[in-house]
C-alpha atoms as a PDB file:
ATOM      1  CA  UNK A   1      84.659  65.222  94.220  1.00  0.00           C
ATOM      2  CA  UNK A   2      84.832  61.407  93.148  1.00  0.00           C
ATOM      3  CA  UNK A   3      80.803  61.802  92.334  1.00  0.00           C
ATOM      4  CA  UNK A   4      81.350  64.668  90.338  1.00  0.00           C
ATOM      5  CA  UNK A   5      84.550  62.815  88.498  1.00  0.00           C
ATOM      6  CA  UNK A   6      83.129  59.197  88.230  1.00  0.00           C
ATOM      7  CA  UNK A   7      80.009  61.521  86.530  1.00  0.00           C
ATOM      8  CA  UNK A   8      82.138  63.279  84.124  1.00  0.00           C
ATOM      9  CA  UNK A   9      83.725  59.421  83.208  1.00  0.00           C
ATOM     10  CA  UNK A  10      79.909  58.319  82.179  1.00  0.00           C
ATOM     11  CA  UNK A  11      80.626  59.755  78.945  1.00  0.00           C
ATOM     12  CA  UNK A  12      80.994  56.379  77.108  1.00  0.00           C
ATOM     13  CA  UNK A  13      79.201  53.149  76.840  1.00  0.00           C
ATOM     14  CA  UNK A  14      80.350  51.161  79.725  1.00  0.00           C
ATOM     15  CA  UNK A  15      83.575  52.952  80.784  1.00  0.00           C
ATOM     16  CA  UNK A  16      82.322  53.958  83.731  1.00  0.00           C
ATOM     17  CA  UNK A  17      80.151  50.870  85.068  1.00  0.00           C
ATOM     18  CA  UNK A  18      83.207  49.118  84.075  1.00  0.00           C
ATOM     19  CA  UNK A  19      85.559  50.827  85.735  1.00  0.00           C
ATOM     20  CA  UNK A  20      83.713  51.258  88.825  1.00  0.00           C
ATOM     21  CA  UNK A  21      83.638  47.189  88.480  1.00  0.00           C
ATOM     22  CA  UNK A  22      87.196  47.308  88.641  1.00  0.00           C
ATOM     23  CA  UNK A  23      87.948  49.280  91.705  1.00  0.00           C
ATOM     24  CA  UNK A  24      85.079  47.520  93.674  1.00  0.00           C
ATOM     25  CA  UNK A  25      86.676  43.937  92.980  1.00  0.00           C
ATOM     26  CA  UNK A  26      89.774  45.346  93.874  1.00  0.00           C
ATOM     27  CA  UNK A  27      88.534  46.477  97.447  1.00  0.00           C
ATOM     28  CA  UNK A  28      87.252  43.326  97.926  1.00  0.00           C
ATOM     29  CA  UNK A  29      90.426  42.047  99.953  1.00  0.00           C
ATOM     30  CA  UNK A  30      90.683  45.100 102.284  1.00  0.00           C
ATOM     31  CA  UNK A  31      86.950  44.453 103.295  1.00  0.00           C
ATOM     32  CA  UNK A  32      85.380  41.989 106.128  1.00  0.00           C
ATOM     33  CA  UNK A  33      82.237  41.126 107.246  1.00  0.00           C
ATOM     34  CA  UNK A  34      79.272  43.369 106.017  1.00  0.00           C
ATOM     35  CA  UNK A  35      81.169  45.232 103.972  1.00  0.00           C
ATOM     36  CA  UNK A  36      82.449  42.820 102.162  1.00  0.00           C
ATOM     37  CA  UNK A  37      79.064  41.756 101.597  1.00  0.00           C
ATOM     38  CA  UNK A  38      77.846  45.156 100.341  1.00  0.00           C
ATOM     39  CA  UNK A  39      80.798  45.472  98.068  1.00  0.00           C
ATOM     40  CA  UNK A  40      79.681  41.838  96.401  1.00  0.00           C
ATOM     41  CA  UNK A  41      76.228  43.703  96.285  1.00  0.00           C
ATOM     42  CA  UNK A  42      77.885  46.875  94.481  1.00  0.00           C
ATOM     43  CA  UNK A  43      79.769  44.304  92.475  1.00  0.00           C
ATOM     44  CA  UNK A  44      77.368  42.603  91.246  1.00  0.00           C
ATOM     45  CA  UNK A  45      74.831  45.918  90.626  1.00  0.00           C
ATOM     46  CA  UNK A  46      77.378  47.167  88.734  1.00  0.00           C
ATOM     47  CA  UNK A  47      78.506  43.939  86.330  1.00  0.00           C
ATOM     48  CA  UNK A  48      74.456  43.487  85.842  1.00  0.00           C
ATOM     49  CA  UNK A  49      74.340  47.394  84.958  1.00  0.00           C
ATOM     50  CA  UNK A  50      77.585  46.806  82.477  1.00  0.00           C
ATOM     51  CA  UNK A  51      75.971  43.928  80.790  1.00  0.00           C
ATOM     52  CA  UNK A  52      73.051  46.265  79.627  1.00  0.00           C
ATOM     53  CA  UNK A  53      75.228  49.785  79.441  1.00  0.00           C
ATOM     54  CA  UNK A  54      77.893  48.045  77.338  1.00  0.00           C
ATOM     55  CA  UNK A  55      78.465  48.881  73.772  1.00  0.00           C
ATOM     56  CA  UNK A  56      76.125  49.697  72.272  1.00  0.00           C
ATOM     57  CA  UNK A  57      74.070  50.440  75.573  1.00  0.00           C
ATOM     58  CA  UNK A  58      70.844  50.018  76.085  1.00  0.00           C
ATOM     59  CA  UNK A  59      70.956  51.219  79.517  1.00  0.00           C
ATOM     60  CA  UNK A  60      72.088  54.819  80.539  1.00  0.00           C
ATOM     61  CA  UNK A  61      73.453  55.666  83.646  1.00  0.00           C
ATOM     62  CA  UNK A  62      73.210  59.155  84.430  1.00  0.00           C
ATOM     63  CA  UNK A  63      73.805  61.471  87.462  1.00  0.00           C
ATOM     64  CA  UNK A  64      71.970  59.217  90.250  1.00  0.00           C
ATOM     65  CA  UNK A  65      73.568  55.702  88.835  1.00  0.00           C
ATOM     66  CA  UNK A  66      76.988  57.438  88.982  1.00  0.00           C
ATOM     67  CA  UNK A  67      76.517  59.275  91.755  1.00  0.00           C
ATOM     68  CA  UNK A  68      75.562  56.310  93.746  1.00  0.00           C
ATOM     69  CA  UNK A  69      78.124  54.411  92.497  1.00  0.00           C
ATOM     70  CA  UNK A  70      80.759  56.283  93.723  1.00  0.00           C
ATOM     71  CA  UNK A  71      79.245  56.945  96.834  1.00  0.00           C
ATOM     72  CA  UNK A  72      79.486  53.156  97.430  1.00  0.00           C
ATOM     73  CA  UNK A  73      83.264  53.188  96.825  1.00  0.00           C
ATOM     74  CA  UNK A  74      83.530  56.175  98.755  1.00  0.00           C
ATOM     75  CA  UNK A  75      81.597  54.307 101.834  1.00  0.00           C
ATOM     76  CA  UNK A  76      83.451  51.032 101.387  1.00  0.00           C
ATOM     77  CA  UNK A  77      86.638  52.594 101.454  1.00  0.00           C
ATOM     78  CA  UNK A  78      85.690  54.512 104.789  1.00  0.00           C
ATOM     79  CA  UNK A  79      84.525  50.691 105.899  1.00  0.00           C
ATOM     80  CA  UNK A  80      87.637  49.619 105.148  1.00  0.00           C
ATOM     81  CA  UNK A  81      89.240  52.097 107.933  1.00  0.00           C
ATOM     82  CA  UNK A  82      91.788  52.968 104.969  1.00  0.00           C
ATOM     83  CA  UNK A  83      90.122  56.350 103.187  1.00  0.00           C
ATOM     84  CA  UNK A  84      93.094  56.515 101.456  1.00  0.00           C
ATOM     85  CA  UNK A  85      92.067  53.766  98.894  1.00  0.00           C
ATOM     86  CA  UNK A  86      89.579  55.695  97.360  1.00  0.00           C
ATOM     87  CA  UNK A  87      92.871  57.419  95.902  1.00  0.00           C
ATOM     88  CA  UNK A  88      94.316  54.297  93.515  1.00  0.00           C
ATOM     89  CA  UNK A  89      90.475  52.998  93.364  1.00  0.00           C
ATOM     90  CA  UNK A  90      89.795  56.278  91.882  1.00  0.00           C
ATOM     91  CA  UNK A  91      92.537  56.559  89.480  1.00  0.00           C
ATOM     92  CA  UNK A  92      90.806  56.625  85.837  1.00  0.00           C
ATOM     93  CA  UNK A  93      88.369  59.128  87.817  1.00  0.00           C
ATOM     94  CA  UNK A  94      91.415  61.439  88.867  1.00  0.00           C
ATOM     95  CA  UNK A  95      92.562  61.122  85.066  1.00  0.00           C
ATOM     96  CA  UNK A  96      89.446  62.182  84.043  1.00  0.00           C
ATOM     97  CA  UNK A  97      88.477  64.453  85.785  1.00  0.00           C
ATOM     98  CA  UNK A  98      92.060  66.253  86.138  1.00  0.00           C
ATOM     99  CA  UNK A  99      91.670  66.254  82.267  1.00  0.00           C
ATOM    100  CA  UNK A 100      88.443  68.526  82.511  1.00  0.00           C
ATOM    101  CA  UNK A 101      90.390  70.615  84.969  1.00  0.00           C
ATOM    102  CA  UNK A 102      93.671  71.504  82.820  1.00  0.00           C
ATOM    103  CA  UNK A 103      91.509  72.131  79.664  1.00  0.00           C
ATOM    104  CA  UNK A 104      89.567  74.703  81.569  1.00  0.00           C
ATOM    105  CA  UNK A 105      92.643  76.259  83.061  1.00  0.00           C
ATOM    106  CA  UNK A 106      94.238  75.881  79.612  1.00  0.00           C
ATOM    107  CA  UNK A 107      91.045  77.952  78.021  1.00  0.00           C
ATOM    108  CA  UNK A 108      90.705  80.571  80.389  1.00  0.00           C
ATOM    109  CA  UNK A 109      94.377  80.948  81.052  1.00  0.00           C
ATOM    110  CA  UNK A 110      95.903  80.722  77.887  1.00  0.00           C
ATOM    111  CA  UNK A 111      93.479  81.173  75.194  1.00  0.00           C
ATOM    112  CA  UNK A 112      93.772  77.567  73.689  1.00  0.00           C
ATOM    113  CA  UNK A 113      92.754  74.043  74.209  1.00  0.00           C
ATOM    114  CA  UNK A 114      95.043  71.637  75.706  1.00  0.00           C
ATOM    115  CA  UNK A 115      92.982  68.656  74.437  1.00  0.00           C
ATOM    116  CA  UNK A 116      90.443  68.827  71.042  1.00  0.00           C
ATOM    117  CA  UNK A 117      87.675  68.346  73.654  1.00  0.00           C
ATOM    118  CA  UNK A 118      87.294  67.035  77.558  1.00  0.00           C
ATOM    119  CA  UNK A 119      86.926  64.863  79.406  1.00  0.00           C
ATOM    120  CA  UNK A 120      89.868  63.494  77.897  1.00  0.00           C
ATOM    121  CA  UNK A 121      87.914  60.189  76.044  1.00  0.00           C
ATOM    122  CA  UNK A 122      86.110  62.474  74.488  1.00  0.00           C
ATOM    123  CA  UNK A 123      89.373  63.678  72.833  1.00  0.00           C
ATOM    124  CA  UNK A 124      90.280  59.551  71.869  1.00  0.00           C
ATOM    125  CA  UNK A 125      86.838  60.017  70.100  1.00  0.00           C
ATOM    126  CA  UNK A 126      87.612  62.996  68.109  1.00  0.00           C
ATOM    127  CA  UNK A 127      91.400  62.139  66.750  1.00  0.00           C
ATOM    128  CA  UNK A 128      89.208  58.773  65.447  1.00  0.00           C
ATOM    129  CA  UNK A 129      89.756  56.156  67.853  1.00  0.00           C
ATOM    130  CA  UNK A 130      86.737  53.692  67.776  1.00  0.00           C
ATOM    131  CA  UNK A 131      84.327  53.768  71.261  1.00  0.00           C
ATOM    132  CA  UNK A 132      85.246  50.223  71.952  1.00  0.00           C
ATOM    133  CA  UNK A 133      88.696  50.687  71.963  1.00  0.00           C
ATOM    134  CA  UNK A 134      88.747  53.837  74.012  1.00  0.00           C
ATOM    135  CA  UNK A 135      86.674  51.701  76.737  1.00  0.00           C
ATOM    136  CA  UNK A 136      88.677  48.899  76.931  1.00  0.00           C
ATOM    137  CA  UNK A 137      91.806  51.266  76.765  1.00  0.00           C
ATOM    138  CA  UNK A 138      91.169  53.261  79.713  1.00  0.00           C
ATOM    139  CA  UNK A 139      89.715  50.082  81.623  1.00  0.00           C
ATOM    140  CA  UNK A 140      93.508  48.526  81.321  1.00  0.00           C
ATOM    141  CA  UNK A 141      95.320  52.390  82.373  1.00  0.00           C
ATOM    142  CA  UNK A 142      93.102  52.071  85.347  1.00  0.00           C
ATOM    143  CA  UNK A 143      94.029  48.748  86.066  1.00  0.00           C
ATOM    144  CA  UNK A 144      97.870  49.418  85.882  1.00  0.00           C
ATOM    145  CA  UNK A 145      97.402  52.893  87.464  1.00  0.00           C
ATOM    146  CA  UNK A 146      94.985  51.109  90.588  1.00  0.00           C
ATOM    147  CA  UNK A 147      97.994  48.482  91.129  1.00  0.00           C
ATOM    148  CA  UNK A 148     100.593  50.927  90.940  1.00  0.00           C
ATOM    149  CA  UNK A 149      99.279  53.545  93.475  1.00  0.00           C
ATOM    150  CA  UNK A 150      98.149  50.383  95.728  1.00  0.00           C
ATOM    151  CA  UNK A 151     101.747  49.470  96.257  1.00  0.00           C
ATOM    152  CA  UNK A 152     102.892  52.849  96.498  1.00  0.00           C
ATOM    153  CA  UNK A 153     100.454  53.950  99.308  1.00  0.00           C
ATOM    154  CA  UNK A 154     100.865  50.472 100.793  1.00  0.00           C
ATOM    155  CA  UNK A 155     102.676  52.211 104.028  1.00  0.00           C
ATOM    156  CA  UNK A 156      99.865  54.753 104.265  1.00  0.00           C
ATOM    157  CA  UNK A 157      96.860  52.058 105.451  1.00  0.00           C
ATOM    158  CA  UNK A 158      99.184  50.051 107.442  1.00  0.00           C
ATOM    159  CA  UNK A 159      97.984  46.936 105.296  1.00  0.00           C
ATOM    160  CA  UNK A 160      94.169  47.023 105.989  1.00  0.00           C
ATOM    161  CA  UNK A 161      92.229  44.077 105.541  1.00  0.00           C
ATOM    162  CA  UNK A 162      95.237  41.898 106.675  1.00  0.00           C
END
């Protein structure tokens, strides 16, 4: 699920490389040892991937680049002995892909659109909002959505990487 959801986020240049930045420098203190080490790895893949896939990109992606990427989180999260994370650390993801989700409930359901089009940036898009904007938008909702379920779930890890 978080492959096919961090896939459906690669919609726009550098939202999700940057994004995926986000939630691996926020694992970063609930890791030791080697997988801290291969979470500075992912880290650093990804910020040399978001220098090139930034707007305008020059650099795409695609399914094996996003795939991967999220396999790492997925991986360092299980590292971390807290599977749970992958929950807040996937929160633009959820967003994104839950978007996808109600439109095509919304369409076969109901006859009508929920959003103008989905994933849900591609809706930002069409009502005019610049590509730029959009990007660095959704990077800040991730970061206030990541740090608000983080201290919600807080109880549910039992503080790993203490």
């Amino acid at each position: 699920g978080i492959q096919n959801a961090v896939n459906v986020t690669d919609g726009l240049d550098g939202l999700a490389a940057g994004t995926m930045c986000l939630s691996l420098a926020a694992l970063l203190p609930f890791l030791e040892g080697s997988a801290a080490q291969t979470a500075l790895c992912g880290l650093a893949l990804c910020g040399a991937f978001l220098w090139h896939n930034g707007h305008p990109a020059r650099v795409f992606m695609g399914d094996g680049g996003a795939h991967f990427l999220a396999g790492l989180l997925l991986s360092l999260c299980v590292a971390s002995g807290a599977l749970i994370l992958v929950v807040p650390l996937g929160f633009l993801f959820g967003l994104e892909i839950l978007s996808v989700s109600l439109q095509l409930l919304a369409i076969h359901r109901f006859g009508r659109r929920i959003f103008r089009m989905s994933p849900i940036h591609h809706h930002f898009e069409l009502i005019g909002w610049p590509e730029t904007r959009i990007v660095t938008r959704f990077w800040l909702v991730h970061v206030l959505g990541t740090g608000g379920l983080l201290a919600l779930l807080h109880p549910l890890w039992g503080g790993a990487g203490q």
